[in-house]
PDB file of N, CA and C in Angstrom:
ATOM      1  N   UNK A   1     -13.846 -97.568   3.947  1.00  0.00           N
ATOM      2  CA  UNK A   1     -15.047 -96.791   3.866  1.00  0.00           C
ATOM      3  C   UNK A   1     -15.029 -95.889   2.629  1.00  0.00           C
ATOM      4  N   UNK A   2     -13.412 -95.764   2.019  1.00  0.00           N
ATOM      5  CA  UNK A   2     -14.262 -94.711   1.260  1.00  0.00           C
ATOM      6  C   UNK A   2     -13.866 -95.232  -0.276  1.00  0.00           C
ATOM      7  N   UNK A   3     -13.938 -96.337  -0.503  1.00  0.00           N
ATOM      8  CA  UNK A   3     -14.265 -97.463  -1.397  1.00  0.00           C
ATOM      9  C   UNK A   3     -15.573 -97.872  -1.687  1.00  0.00           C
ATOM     10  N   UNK A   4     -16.181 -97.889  -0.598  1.00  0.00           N
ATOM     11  CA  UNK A   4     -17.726 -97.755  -0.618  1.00  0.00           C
ATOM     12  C   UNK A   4     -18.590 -96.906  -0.813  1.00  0.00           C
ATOM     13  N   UNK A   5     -18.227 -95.757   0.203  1.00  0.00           N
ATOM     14  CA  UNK A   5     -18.687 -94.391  -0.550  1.00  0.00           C
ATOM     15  C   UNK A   5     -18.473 -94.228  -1.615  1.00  0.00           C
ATOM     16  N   UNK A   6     -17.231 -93.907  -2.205  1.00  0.00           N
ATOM     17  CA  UNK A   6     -16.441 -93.779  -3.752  1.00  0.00           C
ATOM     18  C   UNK A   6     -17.054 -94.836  -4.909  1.00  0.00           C
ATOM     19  N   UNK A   7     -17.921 -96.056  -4.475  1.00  0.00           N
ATOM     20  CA  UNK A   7     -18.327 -96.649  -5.521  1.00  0.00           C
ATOM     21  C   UNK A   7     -19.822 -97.096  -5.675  1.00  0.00           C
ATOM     22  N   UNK A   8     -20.607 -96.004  -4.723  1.00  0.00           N
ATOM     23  CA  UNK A   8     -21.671 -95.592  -3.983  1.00  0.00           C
ATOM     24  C   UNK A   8     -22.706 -97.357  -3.725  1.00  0.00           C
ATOM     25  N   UNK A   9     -21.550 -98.231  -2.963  1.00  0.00           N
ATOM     26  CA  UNK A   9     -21.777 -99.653  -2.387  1.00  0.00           C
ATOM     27  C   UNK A   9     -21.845 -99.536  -1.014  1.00  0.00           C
ATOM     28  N   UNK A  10     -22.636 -98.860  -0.284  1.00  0.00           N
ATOM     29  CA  UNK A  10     -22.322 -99.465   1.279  1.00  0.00           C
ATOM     30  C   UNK A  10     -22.797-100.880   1.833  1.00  0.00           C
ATOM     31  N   UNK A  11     -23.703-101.449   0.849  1.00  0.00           N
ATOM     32  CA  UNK A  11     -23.784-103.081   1.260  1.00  0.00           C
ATOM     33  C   UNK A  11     -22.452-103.502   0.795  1.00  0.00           C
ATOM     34  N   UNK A  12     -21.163-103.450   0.335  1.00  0.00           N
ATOM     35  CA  UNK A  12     -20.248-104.248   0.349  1.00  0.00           C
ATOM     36  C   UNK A  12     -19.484-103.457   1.139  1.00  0.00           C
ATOM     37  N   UNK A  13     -19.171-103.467   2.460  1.00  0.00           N
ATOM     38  CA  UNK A  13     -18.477-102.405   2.931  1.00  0.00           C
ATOM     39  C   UNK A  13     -17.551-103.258   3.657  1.00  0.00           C
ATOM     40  N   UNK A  14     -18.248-104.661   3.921  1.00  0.00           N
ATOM     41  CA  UNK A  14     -17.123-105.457   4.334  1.00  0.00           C
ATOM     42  C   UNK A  14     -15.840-105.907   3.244  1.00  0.00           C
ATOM     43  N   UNK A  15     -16.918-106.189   2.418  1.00  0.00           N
ATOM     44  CA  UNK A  15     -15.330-106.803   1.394  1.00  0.00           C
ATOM     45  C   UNK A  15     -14.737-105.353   1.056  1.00  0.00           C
ATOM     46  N   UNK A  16     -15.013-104.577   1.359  1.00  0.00           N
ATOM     47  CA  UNK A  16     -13.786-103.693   0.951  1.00  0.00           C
ATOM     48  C   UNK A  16     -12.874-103.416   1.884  1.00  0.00           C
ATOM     49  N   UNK A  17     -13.207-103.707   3.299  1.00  0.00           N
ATOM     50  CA  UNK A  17     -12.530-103.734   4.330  1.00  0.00           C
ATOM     51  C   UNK A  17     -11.496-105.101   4.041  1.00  0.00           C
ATOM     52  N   UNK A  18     -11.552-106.020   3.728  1.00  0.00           N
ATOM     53  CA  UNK A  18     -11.021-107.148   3.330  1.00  0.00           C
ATOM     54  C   UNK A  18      -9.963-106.706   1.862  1.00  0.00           C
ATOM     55  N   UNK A  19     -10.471-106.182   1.006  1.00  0.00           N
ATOM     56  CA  UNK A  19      -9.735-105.544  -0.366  1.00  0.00           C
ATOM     57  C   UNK A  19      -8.873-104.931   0.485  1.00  0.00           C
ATOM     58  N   UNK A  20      -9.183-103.660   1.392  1.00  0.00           N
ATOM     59  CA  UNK A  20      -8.277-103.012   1.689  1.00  0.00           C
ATOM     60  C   UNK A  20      -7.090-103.572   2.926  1.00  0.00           C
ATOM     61  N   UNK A  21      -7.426-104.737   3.819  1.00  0.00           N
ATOM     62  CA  UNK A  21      -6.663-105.037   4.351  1.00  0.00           C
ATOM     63  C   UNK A  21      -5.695-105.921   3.936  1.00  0.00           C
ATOM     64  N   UNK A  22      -5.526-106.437   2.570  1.00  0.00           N
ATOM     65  CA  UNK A  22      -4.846-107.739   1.769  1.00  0.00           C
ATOM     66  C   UNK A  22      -4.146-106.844   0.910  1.00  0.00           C
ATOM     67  N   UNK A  23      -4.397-105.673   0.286  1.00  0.00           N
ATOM     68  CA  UNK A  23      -4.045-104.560  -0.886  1.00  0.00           C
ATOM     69  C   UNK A  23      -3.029-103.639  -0.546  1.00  0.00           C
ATOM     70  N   UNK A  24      -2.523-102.979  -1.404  1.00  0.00           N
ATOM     71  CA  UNK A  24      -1.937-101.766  -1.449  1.00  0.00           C
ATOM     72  C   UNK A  24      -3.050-100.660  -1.396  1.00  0.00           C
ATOM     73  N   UNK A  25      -3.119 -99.953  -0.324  1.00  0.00           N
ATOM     74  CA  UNK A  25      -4.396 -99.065  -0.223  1.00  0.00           C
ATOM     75  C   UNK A  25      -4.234 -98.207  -1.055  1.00  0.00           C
ATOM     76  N   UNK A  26      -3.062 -97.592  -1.605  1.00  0.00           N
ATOM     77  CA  UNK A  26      -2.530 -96.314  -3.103  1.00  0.00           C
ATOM     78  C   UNK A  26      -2.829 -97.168  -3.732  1.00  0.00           C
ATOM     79  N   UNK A  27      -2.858 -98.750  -4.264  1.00  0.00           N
ATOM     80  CA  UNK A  27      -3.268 -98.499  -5.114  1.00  0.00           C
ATOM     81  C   UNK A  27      -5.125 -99.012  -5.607  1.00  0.00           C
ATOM     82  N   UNK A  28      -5.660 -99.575  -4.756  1.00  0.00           N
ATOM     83  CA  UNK A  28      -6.693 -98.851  -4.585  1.00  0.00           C
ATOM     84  C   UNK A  28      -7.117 -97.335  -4.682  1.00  0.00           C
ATOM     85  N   UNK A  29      -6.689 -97.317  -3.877  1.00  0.00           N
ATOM     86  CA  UNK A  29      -7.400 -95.437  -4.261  1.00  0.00           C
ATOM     87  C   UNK A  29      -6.977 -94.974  -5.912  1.00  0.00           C
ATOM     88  N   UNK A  30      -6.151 -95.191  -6.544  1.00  0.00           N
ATOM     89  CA  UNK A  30      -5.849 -94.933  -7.868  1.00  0.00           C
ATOM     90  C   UNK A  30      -6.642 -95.582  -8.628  1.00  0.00           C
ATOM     91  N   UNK A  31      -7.110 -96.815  -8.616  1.00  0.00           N
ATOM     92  CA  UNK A  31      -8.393 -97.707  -9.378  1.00  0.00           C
ATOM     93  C   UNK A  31      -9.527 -97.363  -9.073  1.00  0.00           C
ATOM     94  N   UNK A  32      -9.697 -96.555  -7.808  1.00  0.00           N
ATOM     95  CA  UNK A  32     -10.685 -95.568  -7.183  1.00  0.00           C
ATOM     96  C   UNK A  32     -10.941 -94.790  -8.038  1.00  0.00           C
ATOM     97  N   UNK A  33      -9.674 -93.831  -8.075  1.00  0.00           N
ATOM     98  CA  UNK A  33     -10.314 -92.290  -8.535  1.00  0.00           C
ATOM     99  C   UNK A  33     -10.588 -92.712 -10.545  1.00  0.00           C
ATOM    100  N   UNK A  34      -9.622 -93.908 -11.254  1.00  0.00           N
ATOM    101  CA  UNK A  34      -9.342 -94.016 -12.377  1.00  0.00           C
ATOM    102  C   UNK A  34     -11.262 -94.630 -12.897  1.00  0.00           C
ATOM    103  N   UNK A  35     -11.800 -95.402 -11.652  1.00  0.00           N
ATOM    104  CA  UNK A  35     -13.146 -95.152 -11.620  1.00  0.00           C
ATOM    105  C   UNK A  35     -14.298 -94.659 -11.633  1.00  0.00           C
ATOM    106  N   UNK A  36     -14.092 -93.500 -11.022  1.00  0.00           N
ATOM    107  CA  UNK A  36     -14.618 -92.160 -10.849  1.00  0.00           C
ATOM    108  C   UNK A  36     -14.616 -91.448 -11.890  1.00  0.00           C
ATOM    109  N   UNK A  37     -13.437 -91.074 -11.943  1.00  0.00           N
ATOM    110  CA  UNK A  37     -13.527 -90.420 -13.835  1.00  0.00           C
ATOM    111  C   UNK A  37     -13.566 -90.673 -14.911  1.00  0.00           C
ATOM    112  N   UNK A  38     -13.971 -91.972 -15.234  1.00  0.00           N
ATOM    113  CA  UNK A  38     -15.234 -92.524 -16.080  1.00  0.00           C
ATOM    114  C   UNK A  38     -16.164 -92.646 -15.720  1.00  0.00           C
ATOM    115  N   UNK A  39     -16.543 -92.880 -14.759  1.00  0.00           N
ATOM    116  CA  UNK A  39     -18.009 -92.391 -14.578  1.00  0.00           C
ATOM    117  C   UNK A  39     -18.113 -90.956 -14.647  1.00  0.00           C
ATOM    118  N   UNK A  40     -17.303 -90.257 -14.485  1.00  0.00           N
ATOM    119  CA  UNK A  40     -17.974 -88.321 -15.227  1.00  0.00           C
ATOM    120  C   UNK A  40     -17.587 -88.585 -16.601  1.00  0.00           C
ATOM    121  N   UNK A  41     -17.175 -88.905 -16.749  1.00  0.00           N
ATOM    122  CA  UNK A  41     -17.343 -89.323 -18.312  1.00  0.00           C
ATOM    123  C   UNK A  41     -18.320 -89.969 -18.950  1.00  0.00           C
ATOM    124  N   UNK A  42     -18.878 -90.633 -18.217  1.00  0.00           N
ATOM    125  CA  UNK A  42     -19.998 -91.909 -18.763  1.00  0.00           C
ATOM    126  C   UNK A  42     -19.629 -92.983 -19.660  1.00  0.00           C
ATOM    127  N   UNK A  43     -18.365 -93.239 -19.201  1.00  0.00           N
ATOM    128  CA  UNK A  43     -17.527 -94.427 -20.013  1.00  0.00           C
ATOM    129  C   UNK A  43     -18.470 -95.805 -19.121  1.00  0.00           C
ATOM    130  N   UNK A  44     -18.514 -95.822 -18.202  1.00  0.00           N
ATOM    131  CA  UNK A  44     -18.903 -97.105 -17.766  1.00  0.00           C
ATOM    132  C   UNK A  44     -20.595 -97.716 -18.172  1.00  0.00           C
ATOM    133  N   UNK A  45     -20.181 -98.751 -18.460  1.00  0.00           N
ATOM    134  CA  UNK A  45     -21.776 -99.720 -19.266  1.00  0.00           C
ATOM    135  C   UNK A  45     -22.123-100.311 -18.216  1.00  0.00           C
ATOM    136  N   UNK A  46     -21.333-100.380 -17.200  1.00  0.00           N
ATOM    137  CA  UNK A  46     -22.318-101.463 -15.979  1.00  0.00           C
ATOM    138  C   UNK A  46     -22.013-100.319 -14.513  1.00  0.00           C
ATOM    139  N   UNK A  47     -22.075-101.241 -13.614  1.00  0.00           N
ATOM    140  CA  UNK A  47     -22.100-100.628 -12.331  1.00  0.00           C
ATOM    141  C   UNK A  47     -20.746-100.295 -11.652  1.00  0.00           C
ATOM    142  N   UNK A  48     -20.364 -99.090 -11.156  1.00  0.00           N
ATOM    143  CA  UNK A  48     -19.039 -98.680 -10.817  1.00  0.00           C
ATOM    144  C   UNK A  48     -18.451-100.031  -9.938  1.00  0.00           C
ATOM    145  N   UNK A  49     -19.002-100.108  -8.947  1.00  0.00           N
ATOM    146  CA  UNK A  49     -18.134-102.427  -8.255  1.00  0.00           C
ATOM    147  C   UNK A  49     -17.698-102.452  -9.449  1.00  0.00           C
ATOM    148  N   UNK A  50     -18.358-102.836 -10.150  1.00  0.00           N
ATOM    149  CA  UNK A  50     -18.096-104.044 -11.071  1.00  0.00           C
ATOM    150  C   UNK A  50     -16.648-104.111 -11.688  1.00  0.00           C
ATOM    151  N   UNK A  51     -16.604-102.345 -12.304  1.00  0.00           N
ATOM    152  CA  UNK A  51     -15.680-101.619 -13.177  1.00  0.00           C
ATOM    153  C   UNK A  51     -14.622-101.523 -12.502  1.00  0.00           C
ATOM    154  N   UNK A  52     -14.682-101.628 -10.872  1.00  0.00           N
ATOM    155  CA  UNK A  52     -13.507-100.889 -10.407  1.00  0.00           C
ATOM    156  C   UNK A  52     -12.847-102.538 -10.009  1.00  0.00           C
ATOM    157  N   UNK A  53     -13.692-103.665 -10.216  1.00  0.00           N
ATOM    158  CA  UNK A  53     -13.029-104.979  -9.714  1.00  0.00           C
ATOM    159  C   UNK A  53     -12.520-105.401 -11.057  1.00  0.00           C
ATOM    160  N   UNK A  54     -13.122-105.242 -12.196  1.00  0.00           N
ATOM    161  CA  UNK A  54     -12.664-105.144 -13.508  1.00  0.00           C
ATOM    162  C   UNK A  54     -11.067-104.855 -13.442  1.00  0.00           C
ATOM    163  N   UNK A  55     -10.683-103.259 -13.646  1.00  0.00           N
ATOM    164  CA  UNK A  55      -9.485-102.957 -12.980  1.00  0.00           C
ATOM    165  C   UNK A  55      -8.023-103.855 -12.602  1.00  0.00           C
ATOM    166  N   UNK A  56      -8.901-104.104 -11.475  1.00  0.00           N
ATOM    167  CA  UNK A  56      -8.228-104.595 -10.301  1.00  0.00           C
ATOM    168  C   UNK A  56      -7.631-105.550 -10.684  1.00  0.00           C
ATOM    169  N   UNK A  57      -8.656-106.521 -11.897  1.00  0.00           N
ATOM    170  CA  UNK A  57      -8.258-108.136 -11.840  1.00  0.00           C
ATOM    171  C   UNK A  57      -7.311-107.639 -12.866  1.00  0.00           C
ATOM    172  N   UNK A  58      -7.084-106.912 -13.695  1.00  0.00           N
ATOM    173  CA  UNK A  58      -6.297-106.209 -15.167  1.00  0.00           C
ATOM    174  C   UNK A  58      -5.231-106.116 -14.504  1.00  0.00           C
ATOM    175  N   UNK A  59      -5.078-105.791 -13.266  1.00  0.00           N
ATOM    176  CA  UNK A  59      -3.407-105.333 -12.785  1.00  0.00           C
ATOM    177  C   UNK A  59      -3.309-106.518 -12.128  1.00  0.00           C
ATOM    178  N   UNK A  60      -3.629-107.804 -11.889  1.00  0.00           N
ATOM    179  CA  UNK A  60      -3.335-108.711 -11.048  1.00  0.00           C
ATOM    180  C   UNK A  60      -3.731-109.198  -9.572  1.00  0.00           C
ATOM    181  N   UNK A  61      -4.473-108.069  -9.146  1.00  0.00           N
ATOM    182  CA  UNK A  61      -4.963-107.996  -8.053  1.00  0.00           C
ATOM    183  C   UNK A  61      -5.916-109.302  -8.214  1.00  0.00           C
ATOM    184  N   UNK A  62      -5.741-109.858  -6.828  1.00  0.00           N
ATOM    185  CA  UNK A  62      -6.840-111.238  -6.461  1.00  0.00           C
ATOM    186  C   UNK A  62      -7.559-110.454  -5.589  1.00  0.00           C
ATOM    187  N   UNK A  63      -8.803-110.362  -6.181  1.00  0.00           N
ATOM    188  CA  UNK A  63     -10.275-110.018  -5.498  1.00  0.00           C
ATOM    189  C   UNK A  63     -11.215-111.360  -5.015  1.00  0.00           C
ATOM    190  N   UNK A  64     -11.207-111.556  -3.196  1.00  0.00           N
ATOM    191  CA  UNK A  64     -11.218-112.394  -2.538  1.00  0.00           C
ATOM    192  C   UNK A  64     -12.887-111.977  -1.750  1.00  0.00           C
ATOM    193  N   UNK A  65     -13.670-112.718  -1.940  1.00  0.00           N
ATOM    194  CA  UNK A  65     -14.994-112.376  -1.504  1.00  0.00           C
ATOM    195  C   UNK A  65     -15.168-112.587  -0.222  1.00  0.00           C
ATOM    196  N   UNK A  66     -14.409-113.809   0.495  1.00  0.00           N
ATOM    197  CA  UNK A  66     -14.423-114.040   1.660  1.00  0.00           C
ATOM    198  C   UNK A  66     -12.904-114.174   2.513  1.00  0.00           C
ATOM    199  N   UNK A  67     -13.062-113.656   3.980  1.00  0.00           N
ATOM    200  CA  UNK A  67     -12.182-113.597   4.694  1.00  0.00           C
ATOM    201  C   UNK A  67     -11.479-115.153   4.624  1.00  0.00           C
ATOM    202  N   UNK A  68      -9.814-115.412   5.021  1.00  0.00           N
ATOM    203  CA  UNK A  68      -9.575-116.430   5.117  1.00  0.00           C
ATOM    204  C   UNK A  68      -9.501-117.012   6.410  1.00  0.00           C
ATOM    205  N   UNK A  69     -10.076-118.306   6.140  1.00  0.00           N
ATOM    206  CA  UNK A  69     -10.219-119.075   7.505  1.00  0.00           C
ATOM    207  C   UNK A  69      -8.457-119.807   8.029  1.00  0.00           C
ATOM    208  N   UNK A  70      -8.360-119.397   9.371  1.00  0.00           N
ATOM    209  CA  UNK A  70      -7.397-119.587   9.694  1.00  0.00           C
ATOM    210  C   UNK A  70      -6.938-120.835  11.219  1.00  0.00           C
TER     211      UNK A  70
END
């Protein structure tokens, strides 16, 4: 939830429930806040999602849109 709040997305609130259950939740929250303060900065050209999945894929993180079928 507060991935969603924090990236003012509550229509993706599932996949972040999914990000956060596959992830390191620290380090999420650190690509979180490293998000956030470019946007008070006004570094970001597109939409905070976007920037903070940007990130994510930079450190290796696999950003998975759908749950896996089991």
């Amino acid at each position: 939830m507060m991935l969603s709040e924090g990236l003012s997305d509550p229509g993706s609130l599932e996949f972040y429930k999914i990000l956060a259950r596959e992830n390191n939740p620290s380090l999420l929250l650190e690509v979180l806040h490293l998000t956030k303060s470019a946007d008070q900065q006004n570094k970001i050209r597109t939409k905070k999602p976007v920037y903070f999945l940007g990130i994510l894929r930079k450190k290796g993180i696999v950003v998975k849109f759908k749950k896996d079928e089991k």
